[in-house]
Protein backbone atom coordinates (compact mmCIF):
# COMPACT_ATOMS: atom_id res chain seq x y z
CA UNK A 1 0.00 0.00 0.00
CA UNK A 2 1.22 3.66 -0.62
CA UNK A 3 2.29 5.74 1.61
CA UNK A 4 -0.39 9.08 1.95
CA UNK A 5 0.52 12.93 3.33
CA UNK A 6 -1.69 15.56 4.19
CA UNK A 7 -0.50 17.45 1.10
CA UNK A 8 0.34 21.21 2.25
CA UNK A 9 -0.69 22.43 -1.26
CA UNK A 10 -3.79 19.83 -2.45
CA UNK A 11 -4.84 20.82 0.85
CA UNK A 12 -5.89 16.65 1.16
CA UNK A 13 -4.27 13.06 1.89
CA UNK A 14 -2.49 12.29 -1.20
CA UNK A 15 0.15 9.63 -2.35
CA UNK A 16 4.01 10.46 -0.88
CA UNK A 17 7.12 10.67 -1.74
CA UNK A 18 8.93 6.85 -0.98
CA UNK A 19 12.17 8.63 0.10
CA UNK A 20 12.91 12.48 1.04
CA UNK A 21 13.91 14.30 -1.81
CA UNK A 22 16.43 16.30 -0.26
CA UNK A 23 19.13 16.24 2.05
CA UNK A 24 18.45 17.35 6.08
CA UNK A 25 15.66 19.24 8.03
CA UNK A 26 14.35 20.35 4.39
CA UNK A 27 13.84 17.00 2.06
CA UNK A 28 12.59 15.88 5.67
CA UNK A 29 10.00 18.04 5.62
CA UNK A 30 8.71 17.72 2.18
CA UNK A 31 8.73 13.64 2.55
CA UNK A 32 6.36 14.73 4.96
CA UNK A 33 3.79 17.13 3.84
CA UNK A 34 4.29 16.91 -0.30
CA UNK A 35 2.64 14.88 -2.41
CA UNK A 36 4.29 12.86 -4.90
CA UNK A 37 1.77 14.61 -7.35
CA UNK A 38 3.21 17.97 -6.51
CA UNK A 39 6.74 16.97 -6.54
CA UNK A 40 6.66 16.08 -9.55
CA UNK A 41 5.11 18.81 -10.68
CA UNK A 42 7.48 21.11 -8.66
CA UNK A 43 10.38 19.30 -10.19
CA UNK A 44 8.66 20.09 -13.62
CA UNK A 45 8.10 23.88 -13.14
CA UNK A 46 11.78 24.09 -11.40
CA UNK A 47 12.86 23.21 -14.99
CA UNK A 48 11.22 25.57 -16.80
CA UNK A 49 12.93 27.98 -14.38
CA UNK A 50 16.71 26.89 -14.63
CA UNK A 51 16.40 26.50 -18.34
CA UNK A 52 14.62 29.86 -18.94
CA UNK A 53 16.46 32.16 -16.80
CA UNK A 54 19.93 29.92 -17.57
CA UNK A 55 20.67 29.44 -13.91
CA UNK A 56 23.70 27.98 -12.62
CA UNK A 57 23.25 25.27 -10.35
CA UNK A 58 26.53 25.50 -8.76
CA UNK A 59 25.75 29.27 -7.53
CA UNK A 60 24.73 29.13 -3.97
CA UNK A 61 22.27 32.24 -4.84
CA UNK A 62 20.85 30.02 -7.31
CA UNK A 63 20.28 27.53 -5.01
CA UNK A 64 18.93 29.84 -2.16
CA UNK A 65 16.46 31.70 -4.81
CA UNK A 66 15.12 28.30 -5.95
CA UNK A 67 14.65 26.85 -2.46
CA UNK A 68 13.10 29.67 -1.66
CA UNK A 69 10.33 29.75 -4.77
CA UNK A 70 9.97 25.99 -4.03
CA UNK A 71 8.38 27.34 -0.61
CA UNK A 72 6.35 29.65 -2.38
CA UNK A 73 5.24 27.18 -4.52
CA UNK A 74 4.48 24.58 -1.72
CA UNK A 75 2.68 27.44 0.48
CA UNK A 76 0.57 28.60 -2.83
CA UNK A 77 1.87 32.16 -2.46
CA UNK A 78 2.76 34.23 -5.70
CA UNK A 79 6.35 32.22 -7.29
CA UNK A 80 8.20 33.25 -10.27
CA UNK A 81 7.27 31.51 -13.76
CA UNK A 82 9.39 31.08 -16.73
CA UNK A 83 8.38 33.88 -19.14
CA UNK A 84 7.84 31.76 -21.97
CA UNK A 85 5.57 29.08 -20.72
CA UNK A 86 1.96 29.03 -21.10
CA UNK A 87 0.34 26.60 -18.48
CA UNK A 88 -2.21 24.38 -20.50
């Protein structure tokens, strides 16, 4: 049987994640309350992001700016989109 979380952003129980995503406190947290649904859609729109605005991975303000619009995203607050995608 699948493992469910209270999804923070479907706002219901939802399939999880089968490990945490992420090193420490953080990928802890998401294995936690993040659906597999919307970490794979996270993943998806993170993406669009890198490729669009041509960020570099290895810049620890890259890293910090995409942690923190993966919050956003999670919390449903306003996050930055990739200027050319439409959403379907």
């Amino acid at each position: 049987m699948a493992r469910t979380v209270q999804c923070v952003k479907l706002k219901k129980e939802a399939e999880g994640l089968v490990v945490p995503p992420l090193p420490g406190p953080k990928g802890k947290w998401v294995y936690e309350n993040v659906s597999q649904e919307v970490w794979s859609e996270w993943q998806a729109h993170q993406t669009r992001l890198i490729n669009e605005k041509h960020l570099n991975l290895l810049d620890p303000d890259t890293r910090k700016y995409l942690t923190d619009q993966m919050d956003k995203y999670f919390a449903g607050e306003a996050f930055d989109k990739a200027e050319g995608h439409v959403e379907e």
